[in-house]
C-alpha atoms as a PDB file:
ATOM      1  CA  UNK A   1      12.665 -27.968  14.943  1.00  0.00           C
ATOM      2  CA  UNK A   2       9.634 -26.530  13.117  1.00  0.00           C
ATOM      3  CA  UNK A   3      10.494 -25.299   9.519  1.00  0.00           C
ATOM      4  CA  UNK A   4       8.451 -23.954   6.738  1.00  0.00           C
ATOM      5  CA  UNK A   5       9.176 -23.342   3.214  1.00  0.00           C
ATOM      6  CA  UNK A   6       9.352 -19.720   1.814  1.00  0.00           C
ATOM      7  CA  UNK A   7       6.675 -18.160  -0.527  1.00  0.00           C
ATOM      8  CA  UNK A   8       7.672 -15.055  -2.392  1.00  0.00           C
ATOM      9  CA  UNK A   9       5.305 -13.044  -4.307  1.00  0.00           C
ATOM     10  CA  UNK A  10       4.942 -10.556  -6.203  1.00  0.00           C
ATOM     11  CA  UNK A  11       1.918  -7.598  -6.275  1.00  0.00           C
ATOM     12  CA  UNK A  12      -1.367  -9.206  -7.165  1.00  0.00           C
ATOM     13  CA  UNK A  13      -5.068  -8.605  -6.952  1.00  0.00           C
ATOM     14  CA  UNK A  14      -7.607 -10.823  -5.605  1.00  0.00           C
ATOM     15  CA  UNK A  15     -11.242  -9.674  -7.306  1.00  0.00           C
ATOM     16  CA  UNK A  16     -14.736  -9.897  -6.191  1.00  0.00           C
ATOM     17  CA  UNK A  17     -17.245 -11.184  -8.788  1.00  0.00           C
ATOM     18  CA  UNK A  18     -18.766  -7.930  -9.607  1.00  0.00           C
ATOM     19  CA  UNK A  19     -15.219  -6.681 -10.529  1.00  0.00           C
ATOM     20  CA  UNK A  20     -14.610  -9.331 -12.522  1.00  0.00           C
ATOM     21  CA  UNK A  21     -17.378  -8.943 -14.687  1.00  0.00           C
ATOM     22  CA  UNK A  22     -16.782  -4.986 -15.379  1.00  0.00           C
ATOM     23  CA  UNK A  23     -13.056  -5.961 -15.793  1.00  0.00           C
ATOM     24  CA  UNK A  24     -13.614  -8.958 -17.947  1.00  0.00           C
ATOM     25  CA  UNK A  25     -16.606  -9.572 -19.326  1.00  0.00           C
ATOM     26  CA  UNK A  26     -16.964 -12.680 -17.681  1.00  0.00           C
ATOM     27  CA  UNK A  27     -17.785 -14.301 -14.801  1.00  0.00           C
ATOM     28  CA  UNK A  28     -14.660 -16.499 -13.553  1.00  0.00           C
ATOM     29  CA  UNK A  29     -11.260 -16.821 -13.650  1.00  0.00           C
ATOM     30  CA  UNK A  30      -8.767 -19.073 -15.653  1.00  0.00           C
ATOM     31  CA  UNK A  31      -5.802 -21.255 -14.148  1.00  0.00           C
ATOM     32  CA  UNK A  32      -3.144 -20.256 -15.042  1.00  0.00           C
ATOM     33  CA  UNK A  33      -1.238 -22.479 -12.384  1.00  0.00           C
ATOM     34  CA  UNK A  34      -1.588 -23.793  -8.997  1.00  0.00           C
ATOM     35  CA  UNK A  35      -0.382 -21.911  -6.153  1.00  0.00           C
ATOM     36  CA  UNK A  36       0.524 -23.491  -2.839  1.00  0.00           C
ATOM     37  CA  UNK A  37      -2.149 -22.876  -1.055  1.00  0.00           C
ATOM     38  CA  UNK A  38      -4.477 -25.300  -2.017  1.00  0.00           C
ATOM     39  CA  UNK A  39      -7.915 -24.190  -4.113  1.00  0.00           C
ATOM     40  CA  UNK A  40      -5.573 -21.034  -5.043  1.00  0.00           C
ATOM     41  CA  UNK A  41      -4.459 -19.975  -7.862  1.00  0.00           C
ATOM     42  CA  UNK A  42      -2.534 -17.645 -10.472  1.00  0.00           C
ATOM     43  CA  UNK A  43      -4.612 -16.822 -13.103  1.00  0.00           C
ATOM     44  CA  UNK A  44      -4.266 -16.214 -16.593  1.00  0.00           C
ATOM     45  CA  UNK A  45      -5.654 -12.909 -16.444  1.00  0.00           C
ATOM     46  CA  UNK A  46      -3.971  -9.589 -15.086  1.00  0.00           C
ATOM     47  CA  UNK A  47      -5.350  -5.978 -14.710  1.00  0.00           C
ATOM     48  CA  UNK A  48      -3.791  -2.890 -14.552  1.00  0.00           C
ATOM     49  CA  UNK A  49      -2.998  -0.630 -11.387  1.00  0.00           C
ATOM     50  CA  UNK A  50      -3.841   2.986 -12.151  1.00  0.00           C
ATOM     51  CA  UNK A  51      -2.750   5.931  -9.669  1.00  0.00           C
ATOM     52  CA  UNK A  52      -0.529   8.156  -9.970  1.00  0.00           C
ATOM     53  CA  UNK A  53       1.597   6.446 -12.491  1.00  0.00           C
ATOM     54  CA  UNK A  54       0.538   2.627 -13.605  1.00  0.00           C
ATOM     55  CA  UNK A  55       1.869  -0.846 -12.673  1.00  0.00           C
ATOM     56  CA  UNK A  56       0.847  -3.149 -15.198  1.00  0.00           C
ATOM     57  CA  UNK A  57      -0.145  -6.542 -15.951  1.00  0.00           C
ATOM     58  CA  UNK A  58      -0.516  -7.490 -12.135  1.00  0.00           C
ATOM     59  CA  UNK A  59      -1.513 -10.961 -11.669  1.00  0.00           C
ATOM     60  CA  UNK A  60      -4.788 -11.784 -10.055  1.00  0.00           C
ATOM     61  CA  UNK A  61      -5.112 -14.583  -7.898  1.00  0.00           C
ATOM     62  CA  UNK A  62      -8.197 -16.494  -7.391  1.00  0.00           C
ATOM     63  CA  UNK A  63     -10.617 -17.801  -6.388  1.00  0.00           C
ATOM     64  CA  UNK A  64     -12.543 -14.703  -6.501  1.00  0.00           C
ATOM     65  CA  UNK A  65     -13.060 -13.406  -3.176  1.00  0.00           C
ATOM     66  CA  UNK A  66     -16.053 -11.124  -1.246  1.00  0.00           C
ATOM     67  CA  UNK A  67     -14.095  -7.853  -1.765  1.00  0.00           C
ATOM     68  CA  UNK A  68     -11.481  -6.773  -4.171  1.00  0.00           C
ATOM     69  CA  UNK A  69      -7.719  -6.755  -2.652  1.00  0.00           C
ATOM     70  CA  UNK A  70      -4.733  -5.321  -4.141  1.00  0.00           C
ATOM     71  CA  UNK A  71      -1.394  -6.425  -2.292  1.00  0.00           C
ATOM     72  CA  UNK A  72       1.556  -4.079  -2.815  1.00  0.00           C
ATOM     73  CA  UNK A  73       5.174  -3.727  -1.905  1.00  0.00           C
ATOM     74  CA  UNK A  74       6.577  -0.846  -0.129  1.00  0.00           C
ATOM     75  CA  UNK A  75       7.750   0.471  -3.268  1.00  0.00           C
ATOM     76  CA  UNK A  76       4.514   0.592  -5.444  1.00  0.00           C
ATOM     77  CA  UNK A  77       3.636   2.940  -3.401  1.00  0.00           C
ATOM     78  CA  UNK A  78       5.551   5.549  -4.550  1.00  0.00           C
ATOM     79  CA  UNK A  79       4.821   4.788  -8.467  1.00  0.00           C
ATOM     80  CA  UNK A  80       0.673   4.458  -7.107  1.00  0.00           C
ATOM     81  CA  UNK A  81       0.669   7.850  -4.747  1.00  0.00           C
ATOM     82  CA  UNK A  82      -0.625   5.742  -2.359  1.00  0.00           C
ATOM     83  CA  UNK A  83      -0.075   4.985   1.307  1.00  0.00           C
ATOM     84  CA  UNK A  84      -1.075   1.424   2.358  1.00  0.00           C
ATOM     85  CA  UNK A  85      -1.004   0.476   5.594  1.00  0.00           C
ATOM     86  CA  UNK A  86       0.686  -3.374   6.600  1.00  0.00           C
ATOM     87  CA  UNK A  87      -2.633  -5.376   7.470  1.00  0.00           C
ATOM     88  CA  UNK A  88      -3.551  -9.243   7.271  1.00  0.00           C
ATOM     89  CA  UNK A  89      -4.806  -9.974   4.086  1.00  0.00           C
ATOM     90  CA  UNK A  90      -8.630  -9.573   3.858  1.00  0.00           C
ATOM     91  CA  UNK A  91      -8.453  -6.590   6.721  1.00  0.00           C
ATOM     92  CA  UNK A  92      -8.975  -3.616   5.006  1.00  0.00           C
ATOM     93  CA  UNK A  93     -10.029  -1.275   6.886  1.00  0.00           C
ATOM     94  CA  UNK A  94      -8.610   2.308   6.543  1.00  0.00           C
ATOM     95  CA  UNK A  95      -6.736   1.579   3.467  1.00  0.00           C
ATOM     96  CA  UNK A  96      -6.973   3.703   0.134  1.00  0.00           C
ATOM     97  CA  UNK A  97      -8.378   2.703  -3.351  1.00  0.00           C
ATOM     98  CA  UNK A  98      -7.560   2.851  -6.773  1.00  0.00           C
ATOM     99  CA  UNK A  99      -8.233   2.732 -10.305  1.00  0.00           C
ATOM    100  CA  UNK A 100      -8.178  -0.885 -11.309  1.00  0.00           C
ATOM    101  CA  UNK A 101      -8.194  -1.925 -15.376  1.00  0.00           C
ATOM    102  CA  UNK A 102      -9.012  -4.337 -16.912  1.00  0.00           C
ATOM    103  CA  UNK A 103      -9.527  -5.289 -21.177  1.00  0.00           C
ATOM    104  CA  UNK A 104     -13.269  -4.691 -20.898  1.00  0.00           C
ATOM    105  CA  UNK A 105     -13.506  -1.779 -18.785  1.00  0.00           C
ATOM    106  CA  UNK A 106     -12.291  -0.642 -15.464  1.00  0.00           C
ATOM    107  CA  UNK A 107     -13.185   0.648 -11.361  1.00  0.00           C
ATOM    108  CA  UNK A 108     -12.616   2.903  -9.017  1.00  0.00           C
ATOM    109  CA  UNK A 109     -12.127   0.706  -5.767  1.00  0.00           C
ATOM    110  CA  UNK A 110     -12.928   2.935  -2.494  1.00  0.00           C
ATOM    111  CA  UNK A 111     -10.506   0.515  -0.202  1.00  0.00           C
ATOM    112  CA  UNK A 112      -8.278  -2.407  -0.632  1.00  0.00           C
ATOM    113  CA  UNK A 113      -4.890  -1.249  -1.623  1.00  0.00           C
ATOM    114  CA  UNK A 114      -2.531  -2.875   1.236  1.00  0.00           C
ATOM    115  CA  UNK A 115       0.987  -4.183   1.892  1.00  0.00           C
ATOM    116  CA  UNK A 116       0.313  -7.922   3.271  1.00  0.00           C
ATOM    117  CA  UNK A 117       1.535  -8.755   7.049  1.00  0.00           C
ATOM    118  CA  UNK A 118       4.451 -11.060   6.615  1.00  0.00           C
ATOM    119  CA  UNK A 119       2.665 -14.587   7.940  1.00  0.00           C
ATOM    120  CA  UNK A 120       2.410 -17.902   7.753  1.00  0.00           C
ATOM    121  CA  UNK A 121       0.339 -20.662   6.815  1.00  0.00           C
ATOM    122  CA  UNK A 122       0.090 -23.769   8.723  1.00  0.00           C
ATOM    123  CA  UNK A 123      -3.038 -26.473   8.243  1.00  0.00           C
ATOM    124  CA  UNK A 124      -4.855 -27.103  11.320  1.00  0.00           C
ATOM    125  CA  UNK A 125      -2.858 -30.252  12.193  1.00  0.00           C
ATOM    126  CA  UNK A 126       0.891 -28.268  11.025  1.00  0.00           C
ATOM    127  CA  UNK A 127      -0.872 -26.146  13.240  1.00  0.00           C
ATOM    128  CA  UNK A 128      -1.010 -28.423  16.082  1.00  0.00           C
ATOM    129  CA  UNK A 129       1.765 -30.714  15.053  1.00  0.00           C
ATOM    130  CA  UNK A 130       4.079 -27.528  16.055  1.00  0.00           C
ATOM    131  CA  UNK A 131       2.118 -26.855  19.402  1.00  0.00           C
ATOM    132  CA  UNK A 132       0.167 -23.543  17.637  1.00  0.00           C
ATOM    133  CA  UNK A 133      -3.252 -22.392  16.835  1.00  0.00           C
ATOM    134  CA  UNK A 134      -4.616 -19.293  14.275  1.00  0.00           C
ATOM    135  CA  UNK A 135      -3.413 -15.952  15.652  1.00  0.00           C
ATOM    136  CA  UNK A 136      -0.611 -17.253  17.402  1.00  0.00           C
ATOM    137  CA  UNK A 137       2.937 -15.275  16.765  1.00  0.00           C
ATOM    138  CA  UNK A 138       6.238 -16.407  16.002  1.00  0.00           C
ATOM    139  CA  UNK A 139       9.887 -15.494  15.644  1.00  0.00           C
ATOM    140  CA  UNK A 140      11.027 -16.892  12.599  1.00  0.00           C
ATOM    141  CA  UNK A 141      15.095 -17.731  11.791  1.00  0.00           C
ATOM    142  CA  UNK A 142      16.793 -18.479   8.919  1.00  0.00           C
ATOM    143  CA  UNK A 143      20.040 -20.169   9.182  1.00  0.00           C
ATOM    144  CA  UNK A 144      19.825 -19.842  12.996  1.00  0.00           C
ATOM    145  CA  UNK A 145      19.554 -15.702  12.726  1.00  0.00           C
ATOM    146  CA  UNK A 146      16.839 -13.794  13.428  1.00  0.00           C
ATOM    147  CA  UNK A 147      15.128 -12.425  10.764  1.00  0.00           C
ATOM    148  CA  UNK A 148      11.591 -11.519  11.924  1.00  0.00           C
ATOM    149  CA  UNK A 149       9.654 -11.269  15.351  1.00  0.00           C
ATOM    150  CA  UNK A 150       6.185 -11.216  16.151  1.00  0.00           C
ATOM    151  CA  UNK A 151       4.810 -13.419  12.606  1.00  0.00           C
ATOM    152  CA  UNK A 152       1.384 -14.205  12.610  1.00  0.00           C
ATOM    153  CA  UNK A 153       0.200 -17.949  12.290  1.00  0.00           C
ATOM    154  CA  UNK A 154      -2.970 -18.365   9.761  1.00  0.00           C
ATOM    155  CA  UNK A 155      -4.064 -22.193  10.347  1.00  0.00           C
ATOM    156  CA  UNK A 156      -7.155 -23.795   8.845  1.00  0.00           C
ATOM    157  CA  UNK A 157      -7.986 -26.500   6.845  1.00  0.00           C
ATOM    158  CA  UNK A 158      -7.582 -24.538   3.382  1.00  0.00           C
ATOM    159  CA  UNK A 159      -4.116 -23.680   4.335  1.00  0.00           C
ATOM    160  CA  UNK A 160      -0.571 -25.582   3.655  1.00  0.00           C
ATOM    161  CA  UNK A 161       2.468 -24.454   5.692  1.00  0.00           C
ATOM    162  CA  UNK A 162       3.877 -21.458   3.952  1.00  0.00           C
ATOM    163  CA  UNK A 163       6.268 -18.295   5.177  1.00  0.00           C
ATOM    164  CA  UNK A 164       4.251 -15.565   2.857  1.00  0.00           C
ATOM    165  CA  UNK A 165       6.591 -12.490   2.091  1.00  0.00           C
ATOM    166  CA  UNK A 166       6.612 -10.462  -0.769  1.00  0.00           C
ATOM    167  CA  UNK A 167      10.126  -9.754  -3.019  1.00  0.00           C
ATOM    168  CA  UNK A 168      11.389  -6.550  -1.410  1.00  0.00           C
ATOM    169  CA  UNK A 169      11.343  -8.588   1.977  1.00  0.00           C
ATOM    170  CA  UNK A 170      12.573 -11.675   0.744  1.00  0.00           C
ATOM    171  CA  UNK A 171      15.675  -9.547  -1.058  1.00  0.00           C
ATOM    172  CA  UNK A 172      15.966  -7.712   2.290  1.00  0.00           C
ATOM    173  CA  UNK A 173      15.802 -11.376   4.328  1.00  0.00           C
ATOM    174  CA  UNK A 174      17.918 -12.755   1.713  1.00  0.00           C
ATOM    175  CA  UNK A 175      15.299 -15.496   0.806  1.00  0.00           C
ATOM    176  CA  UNK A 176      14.263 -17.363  -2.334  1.00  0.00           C
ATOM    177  CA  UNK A 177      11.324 -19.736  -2.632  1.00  0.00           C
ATOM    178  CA  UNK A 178      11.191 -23.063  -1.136  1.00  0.00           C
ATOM    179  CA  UNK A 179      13.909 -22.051   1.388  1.00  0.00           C
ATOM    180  CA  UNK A 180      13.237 -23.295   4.755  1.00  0.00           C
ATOM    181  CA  UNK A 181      12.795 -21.241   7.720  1.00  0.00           C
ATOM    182  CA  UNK A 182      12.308 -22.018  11.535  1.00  0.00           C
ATOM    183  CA  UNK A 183       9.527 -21.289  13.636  1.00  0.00           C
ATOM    184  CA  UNK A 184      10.174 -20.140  17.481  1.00  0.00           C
ATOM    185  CA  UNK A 185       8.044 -18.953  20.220  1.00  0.00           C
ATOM    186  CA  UNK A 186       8.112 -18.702  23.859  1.00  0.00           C
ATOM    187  CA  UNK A 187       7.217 -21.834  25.265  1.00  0.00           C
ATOM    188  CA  UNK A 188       9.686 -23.667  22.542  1.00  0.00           C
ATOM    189  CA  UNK A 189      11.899 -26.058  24.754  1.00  0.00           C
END
């Protein structure tokens, strides 16, 4: 049996360096505490999400990244006026933007508002312990029932087994954090 623990989160923004800067003043991010994931992290400081109306105090997440990413749930959208479109995190193509603010000034980004792809994490030898390699898709099962098809598998080195859903899914799903799930596919025996 392959299981996986369960990682809810909430919205949060990943930031590129120039971002941070005109957001903070500075030039790096603060733990605030370790994530999972390893080299990830919550950090102290949060921005807020401007659109139509405003979410605020959304976490970011570092490390800082190449591009700014804002990760939603379904229903941020309608407080944002925004449509994001399901991707895997760091595809962002043909999503919208948004006013991002921070304490020392804020942007306009052009792209990057999304609703993450629910996936999970595996390290390359998870990865291979369970028979799987990066891009490979899963049905995953909680307490034998079938809860989601077609899950994509991110495995590398930087990556620690995780099933990634936001809260809306996991209240949907009926999951907390740290639950385990199973991992199926095809040529399971």
């Amino acid at each position: 049996m392959k299981l996986v623990p369960v990682g809810v989160s909430n919205h949060h923004i990943h930031l590129c360096k120039e971002d941070m800067i005109k957001l903070f003043g500075k030039e790096d991010l603060e733990i605030f505490k370790e994530i999972r994931q390893p080299n990830q992290f919550a950090a102290k400081e949060t921005v807020n999400l401007v659109g139509k109306g405003v979410i605020w105090n959304v976490r970011v997440v570092g490390p800082l990244r190449k591009e700014t990413q804002v990760e939603i749930m379904g229903g941020d959208q309608k407080i944002l006026g925004v449509k994001a479109p399901i991707l895997v995190s760091g595809n962002l193509e043909g999503s919208p933007g948004i006013i991002v603010q921070g304490p020392k000034g804020a942007v306009k980004i052009d792209k990057g508002v999304i609703i993450a792809k629910i996936h999970v994490h595996l390290s390359t030898d998870e990865a291979k312990e369970f028979g799987l390699e990066n891009g490979d898709k899963v049905d995953v099962y909680h307490n034998n029932k079938l809860i989601v098809r077609d899950v994509v598998i991110r495995a590398g080195e930087l990556h620690k087994s995780h099933f990634h859903i936001d809260k809306e899914e996991a209240k949907l799903f009926k999951l907390k954090n740290n639950d385990l799930v199973e991992l199926r596919y095809l040529f399971l025996s």
